[in-house]
N, C-alpha and C. Protein backbone atom coordinates (compact mmCIF):
# COMPACT_ATOMS: atom_id res chain seq x y z
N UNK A 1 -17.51 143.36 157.30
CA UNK A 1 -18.06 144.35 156.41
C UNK A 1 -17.02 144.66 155.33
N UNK A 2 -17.47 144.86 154.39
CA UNK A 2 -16.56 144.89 152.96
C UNK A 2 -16.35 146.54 152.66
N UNK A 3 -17.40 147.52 153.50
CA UNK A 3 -16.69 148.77 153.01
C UNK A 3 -17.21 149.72 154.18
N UNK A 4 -16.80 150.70 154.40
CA UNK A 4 -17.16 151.47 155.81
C UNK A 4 -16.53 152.72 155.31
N UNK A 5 -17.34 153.44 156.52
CA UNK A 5 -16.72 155.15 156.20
C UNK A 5 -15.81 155.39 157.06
N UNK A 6 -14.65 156.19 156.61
CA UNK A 6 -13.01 155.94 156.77
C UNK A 6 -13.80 157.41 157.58
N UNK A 7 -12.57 157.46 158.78
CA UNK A 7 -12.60 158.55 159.58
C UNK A 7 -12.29 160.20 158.89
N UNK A 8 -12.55 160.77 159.78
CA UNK A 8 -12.18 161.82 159.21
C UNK A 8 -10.77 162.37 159.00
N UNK A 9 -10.05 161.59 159.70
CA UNK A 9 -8.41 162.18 159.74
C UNK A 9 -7.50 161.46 157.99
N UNK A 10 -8.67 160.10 157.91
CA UNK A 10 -8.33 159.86 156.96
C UNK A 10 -8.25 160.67 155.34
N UNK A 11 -9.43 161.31 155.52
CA UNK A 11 -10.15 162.35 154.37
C UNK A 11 -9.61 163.87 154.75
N UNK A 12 -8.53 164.32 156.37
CA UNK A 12 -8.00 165.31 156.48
C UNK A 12 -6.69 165.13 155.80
N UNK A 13 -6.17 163.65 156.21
CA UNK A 13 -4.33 163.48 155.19
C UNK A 13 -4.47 163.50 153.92
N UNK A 14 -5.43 163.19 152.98
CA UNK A 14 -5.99 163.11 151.63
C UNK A 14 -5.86 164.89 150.87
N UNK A 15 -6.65 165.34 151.74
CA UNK A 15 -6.61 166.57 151.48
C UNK A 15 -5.57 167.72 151.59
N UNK A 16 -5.21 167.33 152.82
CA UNK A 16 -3.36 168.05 153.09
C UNK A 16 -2.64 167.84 152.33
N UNK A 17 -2.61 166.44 151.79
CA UNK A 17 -1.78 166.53 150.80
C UNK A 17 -1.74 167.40 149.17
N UNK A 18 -2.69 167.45 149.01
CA UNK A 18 -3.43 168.20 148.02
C UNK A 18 -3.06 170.04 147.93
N UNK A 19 -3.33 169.97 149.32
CA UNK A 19 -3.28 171.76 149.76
C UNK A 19 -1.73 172.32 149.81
N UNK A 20 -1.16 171.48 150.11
CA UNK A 20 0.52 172.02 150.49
C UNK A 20 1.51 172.28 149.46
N UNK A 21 2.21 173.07 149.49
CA UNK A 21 3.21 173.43 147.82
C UNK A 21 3.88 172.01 148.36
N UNK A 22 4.22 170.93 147.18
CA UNK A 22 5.18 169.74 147.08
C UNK A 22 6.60 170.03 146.04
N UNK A 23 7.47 169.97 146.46
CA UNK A 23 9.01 169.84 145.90
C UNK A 23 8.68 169.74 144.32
N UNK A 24 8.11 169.41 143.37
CA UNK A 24 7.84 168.87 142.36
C UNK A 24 7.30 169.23 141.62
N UNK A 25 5.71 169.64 141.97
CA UNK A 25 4.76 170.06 141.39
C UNK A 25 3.93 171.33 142.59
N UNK A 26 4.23 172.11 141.54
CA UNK A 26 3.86 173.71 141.94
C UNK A 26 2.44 173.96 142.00
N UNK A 27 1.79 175.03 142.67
CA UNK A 27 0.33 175.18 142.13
C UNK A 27 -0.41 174.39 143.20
N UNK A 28 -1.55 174.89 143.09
CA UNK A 28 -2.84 174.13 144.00
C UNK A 28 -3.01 173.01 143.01
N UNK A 29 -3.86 172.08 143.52
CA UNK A 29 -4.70 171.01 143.19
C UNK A 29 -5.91 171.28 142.25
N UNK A 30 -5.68 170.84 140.59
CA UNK A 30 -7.14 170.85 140.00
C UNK A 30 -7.74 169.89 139.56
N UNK A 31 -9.08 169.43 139.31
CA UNK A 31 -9.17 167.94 138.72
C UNK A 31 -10.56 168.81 138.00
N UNK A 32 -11.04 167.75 136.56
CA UNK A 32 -12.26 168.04 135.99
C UNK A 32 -12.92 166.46 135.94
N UNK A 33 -14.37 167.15 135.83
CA UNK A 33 -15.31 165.39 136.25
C UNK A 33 -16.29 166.60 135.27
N UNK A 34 -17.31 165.63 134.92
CA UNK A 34 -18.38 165.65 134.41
C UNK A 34 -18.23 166.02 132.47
N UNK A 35 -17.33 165.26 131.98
CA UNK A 35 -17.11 165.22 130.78
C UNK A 35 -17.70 165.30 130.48
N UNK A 36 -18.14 165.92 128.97
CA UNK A 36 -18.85 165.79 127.81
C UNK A 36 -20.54 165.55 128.44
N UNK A 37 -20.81 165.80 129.95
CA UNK A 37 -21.87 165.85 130.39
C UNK A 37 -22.78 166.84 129.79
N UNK A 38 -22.64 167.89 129.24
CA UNK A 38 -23.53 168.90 128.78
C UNK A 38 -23.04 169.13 127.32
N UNK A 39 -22.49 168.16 126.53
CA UNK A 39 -22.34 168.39 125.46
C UNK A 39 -20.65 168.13 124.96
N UNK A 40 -20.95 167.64 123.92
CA UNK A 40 -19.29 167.77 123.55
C UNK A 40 -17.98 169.03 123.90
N UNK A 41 -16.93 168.27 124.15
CA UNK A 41 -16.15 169.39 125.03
C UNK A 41 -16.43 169.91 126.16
N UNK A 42 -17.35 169.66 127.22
CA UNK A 42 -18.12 170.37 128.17
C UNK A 42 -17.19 169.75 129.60
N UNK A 43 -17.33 170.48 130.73
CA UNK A 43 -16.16 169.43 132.09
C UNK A 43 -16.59 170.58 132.56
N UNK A 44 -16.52 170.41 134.44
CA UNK A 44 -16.16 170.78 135.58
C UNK A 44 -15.25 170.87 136.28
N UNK A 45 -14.52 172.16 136.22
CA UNK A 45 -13.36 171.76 136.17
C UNK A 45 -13.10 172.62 138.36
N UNK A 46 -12.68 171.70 139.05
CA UNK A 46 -12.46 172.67 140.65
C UNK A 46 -10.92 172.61 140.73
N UNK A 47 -11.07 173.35 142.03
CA UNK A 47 -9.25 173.80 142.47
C UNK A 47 -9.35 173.54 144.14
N UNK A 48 -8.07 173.30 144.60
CA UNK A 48 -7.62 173.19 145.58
C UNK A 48 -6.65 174.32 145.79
N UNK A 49 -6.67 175.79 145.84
CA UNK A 49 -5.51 176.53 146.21
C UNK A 49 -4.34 176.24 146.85
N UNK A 50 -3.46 176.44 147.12
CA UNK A 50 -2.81 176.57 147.96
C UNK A 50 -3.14 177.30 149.37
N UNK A 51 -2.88 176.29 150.40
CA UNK A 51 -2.99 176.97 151.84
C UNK A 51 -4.65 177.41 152.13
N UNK A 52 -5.35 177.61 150.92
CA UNK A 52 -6.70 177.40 151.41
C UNK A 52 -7.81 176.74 152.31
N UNK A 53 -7.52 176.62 153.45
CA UNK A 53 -8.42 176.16 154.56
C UNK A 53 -10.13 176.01 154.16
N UNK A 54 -10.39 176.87 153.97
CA UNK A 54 -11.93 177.07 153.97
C UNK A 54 -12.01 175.94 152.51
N UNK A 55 -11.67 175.84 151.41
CA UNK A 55 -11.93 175.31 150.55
C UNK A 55 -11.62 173.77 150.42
N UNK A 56 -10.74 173.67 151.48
CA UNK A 56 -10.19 172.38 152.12
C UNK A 56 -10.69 171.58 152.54
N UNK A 57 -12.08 172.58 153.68
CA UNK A 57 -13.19 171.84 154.22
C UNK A 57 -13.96 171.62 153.20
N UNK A 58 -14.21 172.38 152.03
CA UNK A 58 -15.18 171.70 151.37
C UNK A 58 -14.69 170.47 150.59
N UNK A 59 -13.80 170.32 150.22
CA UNK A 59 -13.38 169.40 149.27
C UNK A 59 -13.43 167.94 150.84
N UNK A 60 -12.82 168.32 151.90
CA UNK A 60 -12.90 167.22 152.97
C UNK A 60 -14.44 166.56 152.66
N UNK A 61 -15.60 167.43 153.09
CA UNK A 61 -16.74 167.29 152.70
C UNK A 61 -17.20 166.39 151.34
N UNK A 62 -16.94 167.15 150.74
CA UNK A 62 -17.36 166.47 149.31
C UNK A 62 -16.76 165.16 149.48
N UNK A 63 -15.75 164.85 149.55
CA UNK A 63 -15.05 163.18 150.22
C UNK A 63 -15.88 162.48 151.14
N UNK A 64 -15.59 162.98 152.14
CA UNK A 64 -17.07 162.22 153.22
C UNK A 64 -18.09 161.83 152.26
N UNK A 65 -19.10 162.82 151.77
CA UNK A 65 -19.98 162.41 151.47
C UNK A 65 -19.85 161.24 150.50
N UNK A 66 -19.18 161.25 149.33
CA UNK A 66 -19.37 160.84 148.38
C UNK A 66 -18.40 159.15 149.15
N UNK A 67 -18.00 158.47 149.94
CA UNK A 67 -18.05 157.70 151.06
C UNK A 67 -19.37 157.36 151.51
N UNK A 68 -20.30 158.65 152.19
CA UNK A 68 -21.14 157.74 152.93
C UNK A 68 -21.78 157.46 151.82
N UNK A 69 -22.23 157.91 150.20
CA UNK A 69 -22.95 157.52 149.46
C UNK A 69 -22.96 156.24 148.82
N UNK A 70 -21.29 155.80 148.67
CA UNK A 70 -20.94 154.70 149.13
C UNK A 70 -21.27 153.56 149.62
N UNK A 71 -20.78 153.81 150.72
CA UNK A 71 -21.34 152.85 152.30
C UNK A 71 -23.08 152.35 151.82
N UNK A 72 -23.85 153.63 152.32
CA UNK A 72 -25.20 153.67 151.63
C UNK A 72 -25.72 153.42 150.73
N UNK A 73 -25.27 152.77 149.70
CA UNK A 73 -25.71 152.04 148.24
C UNK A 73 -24.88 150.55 148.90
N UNK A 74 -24.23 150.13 149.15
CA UNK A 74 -24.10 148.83 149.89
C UNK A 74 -24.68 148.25 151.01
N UNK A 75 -25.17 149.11 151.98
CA UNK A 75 -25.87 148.56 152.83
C UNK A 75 -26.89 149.75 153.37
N UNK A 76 -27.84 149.08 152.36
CA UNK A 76 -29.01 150.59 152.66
C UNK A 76 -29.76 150.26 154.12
N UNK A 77 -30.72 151.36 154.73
CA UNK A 77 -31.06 151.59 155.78
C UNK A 77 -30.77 152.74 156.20
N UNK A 78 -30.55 152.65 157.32
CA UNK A 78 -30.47 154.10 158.42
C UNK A 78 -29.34 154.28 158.24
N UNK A 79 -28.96 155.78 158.35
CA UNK A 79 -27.43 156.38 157.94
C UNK A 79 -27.07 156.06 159.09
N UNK A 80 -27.60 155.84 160.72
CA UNK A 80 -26.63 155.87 161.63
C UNK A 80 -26.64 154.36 161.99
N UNK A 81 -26.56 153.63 160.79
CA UNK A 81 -26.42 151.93 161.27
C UNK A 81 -24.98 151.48 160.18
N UNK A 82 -24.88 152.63 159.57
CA UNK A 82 -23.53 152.83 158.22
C UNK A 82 -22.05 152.59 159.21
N UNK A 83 -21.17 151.44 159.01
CA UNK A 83 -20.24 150.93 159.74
C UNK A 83 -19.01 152.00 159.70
N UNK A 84 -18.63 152.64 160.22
CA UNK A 84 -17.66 153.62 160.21
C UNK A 84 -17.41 154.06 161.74
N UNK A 85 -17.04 155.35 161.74
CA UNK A 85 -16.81 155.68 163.06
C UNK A 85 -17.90 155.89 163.52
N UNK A 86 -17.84 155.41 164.66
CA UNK A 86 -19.33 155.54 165.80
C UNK A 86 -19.19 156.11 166.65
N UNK A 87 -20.82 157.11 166.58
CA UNK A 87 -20.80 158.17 167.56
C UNK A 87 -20.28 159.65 167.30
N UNK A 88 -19.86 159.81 165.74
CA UNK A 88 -18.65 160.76 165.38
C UNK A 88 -19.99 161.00 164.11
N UNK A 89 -20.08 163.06 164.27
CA UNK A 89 -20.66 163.91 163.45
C UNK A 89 -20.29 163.37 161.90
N UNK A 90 -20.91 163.24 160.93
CA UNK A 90 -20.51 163.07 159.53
C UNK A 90 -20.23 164.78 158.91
N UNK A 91 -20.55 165.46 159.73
CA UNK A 91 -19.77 166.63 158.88
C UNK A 91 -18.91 166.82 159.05
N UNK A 92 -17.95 167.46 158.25
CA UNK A 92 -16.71 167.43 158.32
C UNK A 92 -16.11 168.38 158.84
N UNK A 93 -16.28 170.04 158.54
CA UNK A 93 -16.15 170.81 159.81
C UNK A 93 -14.80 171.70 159.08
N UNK A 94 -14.53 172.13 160.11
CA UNK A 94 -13.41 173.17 159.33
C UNK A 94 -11.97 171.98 159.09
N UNK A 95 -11.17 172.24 157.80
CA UNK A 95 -9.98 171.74 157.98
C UNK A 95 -8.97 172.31 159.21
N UNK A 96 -8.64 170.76 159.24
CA UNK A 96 -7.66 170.78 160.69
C UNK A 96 -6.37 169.81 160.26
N UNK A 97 -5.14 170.36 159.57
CA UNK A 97 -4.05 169.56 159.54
C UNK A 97 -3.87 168.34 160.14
N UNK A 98 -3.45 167.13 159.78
CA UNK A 98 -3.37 166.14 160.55
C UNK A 98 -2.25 166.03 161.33
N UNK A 99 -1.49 165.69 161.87
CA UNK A 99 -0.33 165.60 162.47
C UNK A 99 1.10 166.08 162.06
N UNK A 100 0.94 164.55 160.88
CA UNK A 100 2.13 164.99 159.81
C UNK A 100 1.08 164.78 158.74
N UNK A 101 2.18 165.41 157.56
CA UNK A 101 1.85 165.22 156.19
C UNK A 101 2.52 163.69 155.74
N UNK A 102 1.49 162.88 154.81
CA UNK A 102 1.91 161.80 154.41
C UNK A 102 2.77 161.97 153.37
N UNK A 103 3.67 160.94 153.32
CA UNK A 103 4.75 160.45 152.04
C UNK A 103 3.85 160.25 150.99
N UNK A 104 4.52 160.23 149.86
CA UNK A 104 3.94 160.06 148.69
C UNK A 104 3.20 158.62 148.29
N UNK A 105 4.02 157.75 148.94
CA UNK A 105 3.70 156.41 149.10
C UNK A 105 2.57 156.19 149.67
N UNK A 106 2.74 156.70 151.05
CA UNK A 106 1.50 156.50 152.01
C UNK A 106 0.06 157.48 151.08
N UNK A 107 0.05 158.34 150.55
CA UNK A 107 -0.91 158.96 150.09
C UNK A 107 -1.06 157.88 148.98
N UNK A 108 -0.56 157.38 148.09
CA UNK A 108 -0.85 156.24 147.22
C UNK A 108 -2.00 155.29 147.89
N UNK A 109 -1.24 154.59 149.15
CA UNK A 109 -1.87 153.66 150.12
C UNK A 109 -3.81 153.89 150.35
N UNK A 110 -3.28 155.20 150.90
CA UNK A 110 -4.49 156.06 151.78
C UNK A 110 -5.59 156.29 150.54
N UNK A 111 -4.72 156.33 149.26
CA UNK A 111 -6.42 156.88 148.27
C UNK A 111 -6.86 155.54 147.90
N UNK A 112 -6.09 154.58 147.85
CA UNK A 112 -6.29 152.96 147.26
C UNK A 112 -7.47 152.75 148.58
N UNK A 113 -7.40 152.61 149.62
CA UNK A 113 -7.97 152.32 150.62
C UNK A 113 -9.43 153.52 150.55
N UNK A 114 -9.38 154.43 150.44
CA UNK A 114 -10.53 155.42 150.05
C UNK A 114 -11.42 154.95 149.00
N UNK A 115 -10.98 154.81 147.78
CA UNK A 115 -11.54 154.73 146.53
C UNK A 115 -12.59 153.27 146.84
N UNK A 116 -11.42 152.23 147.50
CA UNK A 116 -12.19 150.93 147.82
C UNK A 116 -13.28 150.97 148.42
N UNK A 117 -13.44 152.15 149.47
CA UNK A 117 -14.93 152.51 150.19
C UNK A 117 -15.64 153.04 149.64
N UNK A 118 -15.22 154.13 148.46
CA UNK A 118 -15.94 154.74 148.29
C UNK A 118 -16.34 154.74 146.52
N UNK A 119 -16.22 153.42 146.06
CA UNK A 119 -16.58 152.78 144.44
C UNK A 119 -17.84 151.96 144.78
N UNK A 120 -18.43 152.12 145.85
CA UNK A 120 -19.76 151.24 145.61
C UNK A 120 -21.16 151.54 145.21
N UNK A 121 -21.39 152.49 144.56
CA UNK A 121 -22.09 152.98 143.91
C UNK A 121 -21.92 153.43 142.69
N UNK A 122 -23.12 153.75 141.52
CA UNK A 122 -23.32 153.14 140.04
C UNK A 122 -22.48 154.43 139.74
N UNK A 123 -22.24 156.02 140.61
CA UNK A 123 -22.14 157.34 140.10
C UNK A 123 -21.12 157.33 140.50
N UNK A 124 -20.01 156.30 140.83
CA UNK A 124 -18.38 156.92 141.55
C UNK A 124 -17.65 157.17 140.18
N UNK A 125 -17.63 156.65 139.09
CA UNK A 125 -16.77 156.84 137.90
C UNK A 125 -16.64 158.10 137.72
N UNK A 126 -18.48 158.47 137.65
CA UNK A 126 -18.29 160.00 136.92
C UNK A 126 -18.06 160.92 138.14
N UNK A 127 -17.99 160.59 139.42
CA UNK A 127 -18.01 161.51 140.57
C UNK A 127 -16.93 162.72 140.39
N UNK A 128 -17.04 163.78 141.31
CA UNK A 128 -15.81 164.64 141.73
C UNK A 128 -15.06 163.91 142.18
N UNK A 129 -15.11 163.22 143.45
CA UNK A 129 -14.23 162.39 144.26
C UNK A 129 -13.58 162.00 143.61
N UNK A 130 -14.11 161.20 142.80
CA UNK A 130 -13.11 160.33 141.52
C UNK A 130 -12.08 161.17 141.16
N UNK A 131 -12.60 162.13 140.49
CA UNK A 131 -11.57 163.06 139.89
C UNK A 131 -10.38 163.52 140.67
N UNK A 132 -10.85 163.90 141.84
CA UNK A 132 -9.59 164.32 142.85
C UNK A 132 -8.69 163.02 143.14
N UNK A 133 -9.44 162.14 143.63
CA UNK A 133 -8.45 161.29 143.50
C UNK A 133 -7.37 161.27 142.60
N UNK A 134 -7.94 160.79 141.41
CA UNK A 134 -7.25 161.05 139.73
C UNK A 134 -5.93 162.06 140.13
N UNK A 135 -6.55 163.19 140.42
CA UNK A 135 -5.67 164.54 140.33
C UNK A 135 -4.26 164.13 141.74
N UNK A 136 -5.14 163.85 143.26
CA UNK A 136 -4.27 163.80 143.95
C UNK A 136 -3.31 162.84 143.52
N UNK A 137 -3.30 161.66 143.15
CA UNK A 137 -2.59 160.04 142.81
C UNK A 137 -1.68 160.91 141.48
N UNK A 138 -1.90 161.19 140.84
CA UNK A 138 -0.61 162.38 140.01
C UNK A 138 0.14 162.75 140.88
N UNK A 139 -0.42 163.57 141.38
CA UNK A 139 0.31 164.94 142.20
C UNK A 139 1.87 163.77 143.12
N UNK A 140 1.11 162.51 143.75
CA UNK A 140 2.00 161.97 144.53
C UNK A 140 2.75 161.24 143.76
N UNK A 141 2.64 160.32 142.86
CA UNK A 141 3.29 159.86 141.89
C UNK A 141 4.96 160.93 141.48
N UNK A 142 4.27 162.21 140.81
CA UNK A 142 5.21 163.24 140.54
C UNK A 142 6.08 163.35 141.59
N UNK A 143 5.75 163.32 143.13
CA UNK A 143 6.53 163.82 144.09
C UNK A 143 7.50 162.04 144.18
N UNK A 144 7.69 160.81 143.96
CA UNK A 144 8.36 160.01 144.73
C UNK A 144 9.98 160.37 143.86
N UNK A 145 10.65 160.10 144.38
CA UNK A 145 11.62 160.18 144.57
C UNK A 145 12.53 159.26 143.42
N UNK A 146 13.22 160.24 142.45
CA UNK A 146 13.31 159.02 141.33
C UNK A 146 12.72 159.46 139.83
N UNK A 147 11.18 160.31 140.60
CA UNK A 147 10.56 160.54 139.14
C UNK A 147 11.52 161.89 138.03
N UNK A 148 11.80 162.11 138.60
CA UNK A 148 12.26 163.47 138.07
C UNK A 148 13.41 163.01 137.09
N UNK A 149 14.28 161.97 137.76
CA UNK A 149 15.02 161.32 136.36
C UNK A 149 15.19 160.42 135.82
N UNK A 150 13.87 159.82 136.30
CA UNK A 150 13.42 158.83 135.00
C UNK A 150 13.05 159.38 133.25
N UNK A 151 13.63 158.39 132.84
CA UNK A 151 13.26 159.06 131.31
C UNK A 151 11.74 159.12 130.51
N UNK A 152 11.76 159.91 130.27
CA UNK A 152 10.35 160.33 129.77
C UNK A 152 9.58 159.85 128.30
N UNK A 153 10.55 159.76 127.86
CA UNK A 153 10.85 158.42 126.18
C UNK A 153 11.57 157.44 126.49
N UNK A 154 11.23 156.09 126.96
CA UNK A 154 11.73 154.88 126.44
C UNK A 154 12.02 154.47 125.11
N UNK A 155 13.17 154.43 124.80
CA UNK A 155 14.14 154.23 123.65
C UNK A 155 14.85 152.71 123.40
């Protein structure tokens, strides 16, 4: 199978990373999607607070789904014939920290591997998902180690 729905712990490290103050870059998590959708200048713009749980789950959520929508535009049929974890609720449920928090690297890894599941349908460009991604893949970028004094004008 060429794309499947990634577990949930996968779409919990995605999001942790997002939620937690990082060395680097201060502030919750924001991303905007739906450009110029209602008119020139127009966007949607959401947030990831800081330490916000409840909003955590939704954004977990909104990930899932926009995955199984995914999955489900590649191999249509019955949602419970969709190759992913089996036997396991598709809602996502309250946020629950994963173990550890991923490296910046590994969150690179983890959204490359996400995005791949979850680009198979005609609406992922303009999606939210998209956008967070967008937003999280900054956020980790900013945090590796190095960025801070690299030069900002090549001369």
């Amino acid at each position: 199978m060429s794309a499947f729905i990634v577990n949930r712990s996968h779409i919990r490290a995605l999001v942790d990373f997002g939620l937690r103050p990082r060395y680097r870059c201060h502030g919750g998590l924001s991303w905007v999607f739906n450009i110029d959708r209602d008119g020139p200048g127009s966007y949607t713009r959401r947030e990831l607070p800081l330490a916000d749980w409840e909003r955590a789950a939704e954004v977990g959520q909104m990930l899932w789904d926009e995955n199984i929508a995914s999955v489900s535009h590649r191999y249509p049929g019955s949602r419970d014939d969709l190759p992913g974890p089996v036997g396991d609720s598709l809602e996502y449920g309250a946020h629950v920290a994963p173990l550890r928090t991923l490296s910046p690297v590994e969150v690179l890894k983890a959204l490359s591997g996400y995005e791949y599941q979850s680009c198979e349908h005609p609406g992922w460009l303009a999606s939210e998902a998209k956008a967070f991604c967008d937003a999280l893949r900054s956020r980790a970028i900013c945090d590796l180690d190095g960025y801070d004094d690299a030069a900002w004008a090549i001369e």
